[in-house]
N, C-alpha and C. Protein backbone atom coordinates (compact mmCIF):
# COMPACT_ATOMS: atom_id res chain seq x y z
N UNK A 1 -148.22 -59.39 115.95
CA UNK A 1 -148.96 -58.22 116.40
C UNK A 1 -150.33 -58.22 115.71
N UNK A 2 -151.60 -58.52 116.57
CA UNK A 2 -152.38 -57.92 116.15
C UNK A 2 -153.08 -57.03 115.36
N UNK A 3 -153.69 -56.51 114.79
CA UNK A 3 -153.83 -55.14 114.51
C UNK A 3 -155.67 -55.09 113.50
N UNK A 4 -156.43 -53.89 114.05
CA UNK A 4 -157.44 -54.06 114.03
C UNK A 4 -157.66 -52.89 113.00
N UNK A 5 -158.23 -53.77 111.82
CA UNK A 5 -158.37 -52.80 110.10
C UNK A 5 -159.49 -52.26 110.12
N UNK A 6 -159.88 -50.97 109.99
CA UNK A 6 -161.24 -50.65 109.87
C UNK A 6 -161.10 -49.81 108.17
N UNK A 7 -161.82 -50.57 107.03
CA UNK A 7 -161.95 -49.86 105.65
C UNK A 7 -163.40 -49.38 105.20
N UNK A 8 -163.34 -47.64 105.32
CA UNK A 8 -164.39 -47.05 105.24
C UNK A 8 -164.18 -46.04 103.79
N UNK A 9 -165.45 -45.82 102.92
CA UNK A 9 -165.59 -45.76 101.59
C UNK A 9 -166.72 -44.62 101.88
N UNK A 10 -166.75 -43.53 101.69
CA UNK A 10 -167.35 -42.27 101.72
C UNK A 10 -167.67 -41.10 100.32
N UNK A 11 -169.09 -41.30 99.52
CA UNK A 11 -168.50 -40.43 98.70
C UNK A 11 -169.49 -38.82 98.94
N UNK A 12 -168.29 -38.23 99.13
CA UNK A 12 -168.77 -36.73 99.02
C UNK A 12 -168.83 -35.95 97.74
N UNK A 13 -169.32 -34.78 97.76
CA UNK A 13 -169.48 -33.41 97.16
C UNK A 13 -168.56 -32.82 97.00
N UNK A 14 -167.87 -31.89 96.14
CA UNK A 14 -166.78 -31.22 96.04
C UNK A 14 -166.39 -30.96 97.28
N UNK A 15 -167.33 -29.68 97.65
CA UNK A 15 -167.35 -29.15 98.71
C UNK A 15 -167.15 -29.51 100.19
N UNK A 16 -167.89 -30.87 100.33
CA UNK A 16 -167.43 -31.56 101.60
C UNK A 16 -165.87 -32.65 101.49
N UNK A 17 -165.75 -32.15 100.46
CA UNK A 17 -164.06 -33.07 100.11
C UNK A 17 -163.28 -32.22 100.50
N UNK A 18 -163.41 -30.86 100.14
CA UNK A 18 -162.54 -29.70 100.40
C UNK A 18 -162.66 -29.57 101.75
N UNK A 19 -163.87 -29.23 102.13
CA UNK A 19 -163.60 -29.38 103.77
C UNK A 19 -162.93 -30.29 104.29
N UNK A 20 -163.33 -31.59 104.01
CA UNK A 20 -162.60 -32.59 104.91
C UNK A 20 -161.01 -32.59 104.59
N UNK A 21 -160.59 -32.41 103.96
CA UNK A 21 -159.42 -31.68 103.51
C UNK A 21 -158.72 -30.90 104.50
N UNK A 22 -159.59 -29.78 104.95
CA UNK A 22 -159.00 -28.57 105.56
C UNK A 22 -159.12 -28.96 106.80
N UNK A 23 -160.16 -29.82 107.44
CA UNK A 23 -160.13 -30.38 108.50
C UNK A 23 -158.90 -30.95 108.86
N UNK A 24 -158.76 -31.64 108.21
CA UNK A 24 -158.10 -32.93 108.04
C UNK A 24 -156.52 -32.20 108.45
N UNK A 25 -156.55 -31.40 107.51
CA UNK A 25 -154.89 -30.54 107.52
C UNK A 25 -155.11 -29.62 109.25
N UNK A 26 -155.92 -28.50 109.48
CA UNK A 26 -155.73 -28.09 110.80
C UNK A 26 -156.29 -29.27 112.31
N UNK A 27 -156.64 -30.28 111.74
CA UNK A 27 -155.98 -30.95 113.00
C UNK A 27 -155.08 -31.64 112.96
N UNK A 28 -154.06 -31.81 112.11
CA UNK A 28 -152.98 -32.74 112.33
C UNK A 28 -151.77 -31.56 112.43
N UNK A 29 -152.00 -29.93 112.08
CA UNK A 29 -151.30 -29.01 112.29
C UNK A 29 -151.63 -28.16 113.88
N UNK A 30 -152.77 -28.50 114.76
CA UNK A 30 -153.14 -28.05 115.79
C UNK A 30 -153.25 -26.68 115.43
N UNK A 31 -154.45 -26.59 114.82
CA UNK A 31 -154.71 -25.31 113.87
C UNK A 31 -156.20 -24.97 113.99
N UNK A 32 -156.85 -24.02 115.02
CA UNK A 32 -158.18 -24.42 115.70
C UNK A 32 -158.70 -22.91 114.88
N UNK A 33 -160.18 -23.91 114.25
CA UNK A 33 -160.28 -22.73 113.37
C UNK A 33 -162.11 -23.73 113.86
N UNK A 34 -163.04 -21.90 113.66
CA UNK A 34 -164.27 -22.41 114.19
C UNK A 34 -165.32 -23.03 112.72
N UNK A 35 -166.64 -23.60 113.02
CA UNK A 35 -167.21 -23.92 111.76
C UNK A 35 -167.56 -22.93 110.62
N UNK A 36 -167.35 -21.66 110.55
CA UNK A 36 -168.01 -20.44 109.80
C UNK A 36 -166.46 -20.28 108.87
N UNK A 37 -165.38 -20.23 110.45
CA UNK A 37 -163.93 -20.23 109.36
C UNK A 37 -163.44 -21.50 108.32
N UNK A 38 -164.14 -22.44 108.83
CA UNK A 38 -164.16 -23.54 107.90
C UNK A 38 -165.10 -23.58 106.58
N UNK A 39 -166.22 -23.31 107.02
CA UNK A 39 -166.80 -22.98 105.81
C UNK A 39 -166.22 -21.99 104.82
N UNK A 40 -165.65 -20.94 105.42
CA UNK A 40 -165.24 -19.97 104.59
C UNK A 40 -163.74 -20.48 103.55
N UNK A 41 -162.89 -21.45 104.22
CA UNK A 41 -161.65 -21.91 103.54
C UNK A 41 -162.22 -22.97 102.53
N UNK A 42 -163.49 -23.24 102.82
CA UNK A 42 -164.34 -24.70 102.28
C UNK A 42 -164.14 -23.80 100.53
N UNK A 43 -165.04 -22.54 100.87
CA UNK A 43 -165.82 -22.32 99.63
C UNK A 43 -164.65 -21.60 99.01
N UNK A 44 -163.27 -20.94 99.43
CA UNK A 44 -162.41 -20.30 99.10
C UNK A 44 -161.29 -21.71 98.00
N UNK A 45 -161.37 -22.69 98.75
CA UNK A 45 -160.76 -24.07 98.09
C UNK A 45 -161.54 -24.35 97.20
N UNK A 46 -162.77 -24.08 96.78
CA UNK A 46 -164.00 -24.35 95.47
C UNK A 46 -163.75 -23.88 94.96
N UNK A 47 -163.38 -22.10 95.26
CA UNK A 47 -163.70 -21.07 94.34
C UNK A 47 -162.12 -20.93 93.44
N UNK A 48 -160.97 -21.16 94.00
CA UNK A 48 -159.77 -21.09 94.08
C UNK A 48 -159.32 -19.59 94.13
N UNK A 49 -158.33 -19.05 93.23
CA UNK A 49 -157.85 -17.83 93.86
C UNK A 49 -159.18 -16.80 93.18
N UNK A 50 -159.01 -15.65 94.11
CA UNK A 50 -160.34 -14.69 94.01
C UNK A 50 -159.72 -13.45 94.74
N UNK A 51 -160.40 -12.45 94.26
CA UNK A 51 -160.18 -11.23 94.95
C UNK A 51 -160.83 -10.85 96.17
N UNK A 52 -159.78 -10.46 96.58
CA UNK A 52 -160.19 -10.52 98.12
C UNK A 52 -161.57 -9.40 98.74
N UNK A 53 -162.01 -8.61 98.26
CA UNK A 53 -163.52 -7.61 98.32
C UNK A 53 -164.30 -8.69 97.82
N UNK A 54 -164.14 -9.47 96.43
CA UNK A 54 -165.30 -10.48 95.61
C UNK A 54 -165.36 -11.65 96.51
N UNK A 55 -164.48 -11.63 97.51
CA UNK A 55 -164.42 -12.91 98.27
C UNK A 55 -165.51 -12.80 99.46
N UNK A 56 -165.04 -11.80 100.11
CA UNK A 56 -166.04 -11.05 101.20
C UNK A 56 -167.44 -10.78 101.22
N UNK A 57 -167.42 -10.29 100.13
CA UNK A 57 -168.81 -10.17 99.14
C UNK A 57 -169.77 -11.38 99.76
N UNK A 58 -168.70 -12.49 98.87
CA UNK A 58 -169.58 -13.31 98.70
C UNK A 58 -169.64 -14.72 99.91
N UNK A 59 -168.66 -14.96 100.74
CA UNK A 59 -168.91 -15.30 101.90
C UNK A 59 -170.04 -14.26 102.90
N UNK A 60 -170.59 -13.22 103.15
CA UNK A 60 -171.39 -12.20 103.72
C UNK A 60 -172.76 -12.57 102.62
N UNK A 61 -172.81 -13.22 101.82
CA UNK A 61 -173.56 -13.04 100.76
C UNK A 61 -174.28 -14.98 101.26
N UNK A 62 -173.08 -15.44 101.61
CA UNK A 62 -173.38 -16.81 102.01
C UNK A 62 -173.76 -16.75 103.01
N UNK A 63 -173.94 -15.79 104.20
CA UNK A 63 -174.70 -15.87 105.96
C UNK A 63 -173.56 -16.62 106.80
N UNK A 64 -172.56 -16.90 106.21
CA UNK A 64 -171.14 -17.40 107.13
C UNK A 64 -170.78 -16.48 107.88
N UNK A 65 -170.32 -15.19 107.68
CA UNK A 65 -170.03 -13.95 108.15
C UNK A 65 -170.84 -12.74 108.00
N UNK A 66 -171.36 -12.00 109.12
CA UNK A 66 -172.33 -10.87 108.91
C UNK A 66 -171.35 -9.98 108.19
N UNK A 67 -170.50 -9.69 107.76
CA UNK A 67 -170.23 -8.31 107.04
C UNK A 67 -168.37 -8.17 106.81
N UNK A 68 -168.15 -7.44 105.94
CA UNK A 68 -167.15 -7.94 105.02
C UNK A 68 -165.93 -7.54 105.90
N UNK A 69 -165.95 -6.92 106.93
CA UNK A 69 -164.38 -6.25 107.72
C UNK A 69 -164.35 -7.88 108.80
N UNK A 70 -165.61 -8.47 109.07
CA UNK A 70 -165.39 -9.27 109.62
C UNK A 70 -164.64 -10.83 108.92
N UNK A 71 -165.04 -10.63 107.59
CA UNK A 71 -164.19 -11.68 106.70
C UNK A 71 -162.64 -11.10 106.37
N UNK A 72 -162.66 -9.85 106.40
CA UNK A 72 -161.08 -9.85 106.52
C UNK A 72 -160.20 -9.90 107.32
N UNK A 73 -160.80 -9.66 108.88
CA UNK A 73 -160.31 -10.09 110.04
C UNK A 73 -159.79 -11.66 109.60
N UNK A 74 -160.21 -12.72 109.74
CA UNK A 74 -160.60 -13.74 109.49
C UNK A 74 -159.71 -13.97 108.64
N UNK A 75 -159.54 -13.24 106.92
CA UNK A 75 -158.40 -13.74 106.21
C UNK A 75 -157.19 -13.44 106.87
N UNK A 76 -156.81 -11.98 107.59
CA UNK A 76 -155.30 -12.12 108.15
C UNK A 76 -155.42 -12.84 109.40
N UNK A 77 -156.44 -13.39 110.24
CA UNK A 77 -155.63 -14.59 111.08
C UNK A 77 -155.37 -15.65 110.65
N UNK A 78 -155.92 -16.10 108.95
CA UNK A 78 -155.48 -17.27 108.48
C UNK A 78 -154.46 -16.79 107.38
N UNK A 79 -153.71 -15.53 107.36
CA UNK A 79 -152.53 -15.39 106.74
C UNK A 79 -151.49 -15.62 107.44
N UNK A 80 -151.57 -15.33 108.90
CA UNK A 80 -150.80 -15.83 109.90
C UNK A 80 -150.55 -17.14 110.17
N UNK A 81 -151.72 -18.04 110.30
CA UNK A 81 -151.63 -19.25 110.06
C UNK A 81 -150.94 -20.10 109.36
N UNK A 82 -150.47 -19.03 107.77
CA UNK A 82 -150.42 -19.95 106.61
C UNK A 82 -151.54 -21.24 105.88
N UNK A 83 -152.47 -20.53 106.41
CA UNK A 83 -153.45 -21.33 105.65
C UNK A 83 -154.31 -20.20 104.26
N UNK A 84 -154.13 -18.93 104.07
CA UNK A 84 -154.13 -18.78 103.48
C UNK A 84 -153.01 -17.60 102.43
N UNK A 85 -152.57 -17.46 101.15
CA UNK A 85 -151.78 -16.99 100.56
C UNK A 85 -152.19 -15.82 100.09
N UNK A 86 -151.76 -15.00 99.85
CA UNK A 86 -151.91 -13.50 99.44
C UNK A 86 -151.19 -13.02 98.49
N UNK A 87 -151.51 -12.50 97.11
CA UNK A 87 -150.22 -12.54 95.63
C UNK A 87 -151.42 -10.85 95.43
N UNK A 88 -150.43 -11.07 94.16
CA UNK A 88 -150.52 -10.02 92.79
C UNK A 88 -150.35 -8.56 93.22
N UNK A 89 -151.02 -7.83 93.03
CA UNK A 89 -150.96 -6.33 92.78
C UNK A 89 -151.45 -5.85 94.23
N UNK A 90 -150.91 -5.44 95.13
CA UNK A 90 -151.29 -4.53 96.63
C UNK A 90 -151.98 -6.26 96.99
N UNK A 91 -151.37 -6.89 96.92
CA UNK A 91 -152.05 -8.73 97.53
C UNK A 91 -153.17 -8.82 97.95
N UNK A 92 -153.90 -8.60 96.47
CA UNK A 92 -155.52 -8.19 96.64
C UNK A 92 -156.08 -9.60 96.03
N UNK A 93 -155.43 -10.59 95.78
CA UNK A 93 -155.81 -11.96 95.23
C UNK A 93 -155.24 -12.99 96.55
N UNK A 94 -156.73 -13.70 96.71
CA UNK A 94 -156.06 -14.56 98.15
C UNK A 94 -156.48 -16.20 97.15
N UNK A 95 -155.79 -17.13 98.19
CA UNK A 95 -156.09 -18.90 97.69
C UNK A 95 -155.60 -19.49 99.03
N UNK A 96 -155.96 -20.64 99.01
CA UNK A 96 -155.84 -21.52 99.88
C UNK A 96 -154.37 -21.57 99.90
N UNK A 97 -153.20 -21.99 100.96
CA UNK A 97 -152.13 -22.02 101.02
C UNK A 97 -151.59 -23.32 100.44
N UNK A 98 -150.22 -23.28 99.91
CA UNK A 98 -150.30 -24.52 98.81
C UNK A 98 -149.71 -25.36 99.74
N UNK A 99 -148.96 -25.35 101.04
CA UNK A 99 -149.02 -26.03 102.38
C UNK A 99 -149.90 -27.14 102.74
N UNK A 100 -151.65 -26.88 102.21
CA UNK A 100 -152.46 -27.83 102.23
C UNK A 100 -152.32 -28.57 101.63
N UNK A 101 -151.91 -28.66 100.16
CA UNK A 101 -152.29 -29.44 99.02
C UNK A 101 -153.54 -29.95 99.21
N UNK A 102 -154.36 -28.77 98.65
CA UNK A 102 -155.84 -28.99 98.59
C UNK A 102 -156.27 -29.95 97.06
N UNK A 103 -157.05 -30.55 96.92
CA UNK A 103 -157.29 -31.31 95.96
C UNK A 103 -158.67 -30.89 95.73
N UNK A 104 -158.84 -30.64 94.33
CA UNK A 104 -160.29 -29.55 94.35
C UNK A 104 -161.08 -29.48 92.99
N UNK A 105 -160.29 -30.50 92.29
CA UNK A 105 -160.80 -30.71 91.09
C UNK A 105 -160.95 -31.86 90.16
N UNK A 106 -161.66 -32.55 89.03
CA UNK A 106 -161.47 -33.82 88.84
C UNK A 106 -161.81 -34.65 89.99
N UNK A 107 -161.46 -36.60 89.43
CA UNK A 107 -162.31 -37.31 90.58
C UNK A 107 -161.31 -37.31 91.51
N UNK A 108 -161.85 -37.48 93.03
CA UNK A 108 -160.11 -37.05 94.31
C UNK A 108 -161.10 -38.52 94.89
N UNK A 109 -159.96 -39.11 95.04
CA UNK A 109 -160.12 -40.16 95.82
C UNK A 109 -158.72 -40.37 96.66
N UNK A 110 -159.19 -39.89 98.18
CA UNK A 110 -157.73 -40.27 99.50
C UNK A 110 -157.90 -41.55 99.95
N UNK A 111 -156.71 -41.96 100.11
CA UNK A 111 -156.49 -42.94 100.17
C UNK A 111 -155.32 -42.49 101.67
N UNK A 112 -155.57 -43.21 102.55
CA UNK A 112 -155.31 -42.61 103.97
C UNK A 112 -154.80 -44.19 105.08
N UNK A 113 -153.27 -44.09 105.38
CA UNK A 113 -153.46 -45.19 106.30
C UNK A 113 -153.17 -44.19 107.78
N UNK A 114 -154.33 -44.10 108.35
CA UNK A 114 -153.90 -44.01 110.15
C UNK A 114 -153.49 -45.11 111.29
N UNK A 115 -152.45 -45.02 111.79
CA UNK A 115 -152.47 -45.91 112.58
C UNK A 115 -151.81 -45.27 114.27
N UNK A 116 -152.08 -46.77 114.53
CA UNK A 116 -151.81 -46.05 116.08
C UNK A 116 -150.92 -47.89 116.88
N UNK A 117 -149.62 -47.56 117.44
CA UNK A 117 -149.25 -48.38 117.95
C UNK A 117 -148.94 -48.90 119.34
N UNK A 118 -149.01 -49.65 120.04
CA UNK A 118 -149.49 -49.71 121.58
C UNK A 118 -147.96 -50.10 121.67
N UNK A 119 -147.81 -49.62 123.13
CA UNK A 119 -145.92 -50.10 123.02
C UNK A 119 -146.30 -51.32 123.74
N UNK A 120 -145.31 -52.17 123.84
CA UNK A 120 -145.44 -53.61 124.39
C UNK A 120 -145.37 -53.57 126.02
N UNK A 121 -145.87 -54.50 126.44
CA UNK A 121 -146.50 -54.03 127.92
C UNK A 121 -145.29 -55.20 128.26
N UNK A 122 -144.75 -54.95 129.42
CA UNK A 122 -143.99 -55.70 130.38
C UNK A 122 -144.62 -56.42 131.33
């Protein structure tokens, strides 16, 4: 069998690691989330767990979302999701869901085999 290797070497930014990350996880979960909600899980996976008003704050503070009821919309359709987690006292502390296994700190190097197999033709 054939088989055609393509080895590609990419180095990113925290930040675009985390994304590609979250990418990476809602499309292999068929998990359709737009670029602003991505950004927002981007900088929430940087920031790690945070309070959820200091979160809003500061995504609205980033021009991702005009205004903070609209970032909490946004966190409970991704509590539904399970992409993001909700703890502590009245579950006013949110984080990335540990479902992802987000990698977000120190050097992260993925190491990834995709493949794809053709069935045998008659």
């Amino acid at each position: 069998m054939k088989v055609l290797t393509v080895d590609k070497k990419i180095q990113l930014d925290l930040y675009d690691i985390v994304r590609f990350q979250i990418t990476l996880y809602c499309f292999l979960n068929k998990i359709k989330i737009s670029p602003a909600q991505l950004d927002s899980l981007a900088y929430l996976g940087v920031w790690g767990e945070i309070n959820i008003s200091d979160f809003c704050e500061q995504i609205v503070n980033e021009d991702i979302f005009g205004n903070p009821q609209t970032v909490r919309n946004f966190i409970l359709k991704c509590v539904r999701d399970n992409l993001i987690e909700r703890k502590g006292l009245g579950k006013k502390i949110i984080s990335l869901s540990q479902r992802i296994e987000l990698y977000s700190s120190g050097n992260i190097l993925i190491n990834m085999k995709v493949y794809h197999v053709e069935a045998n033709k008659v």
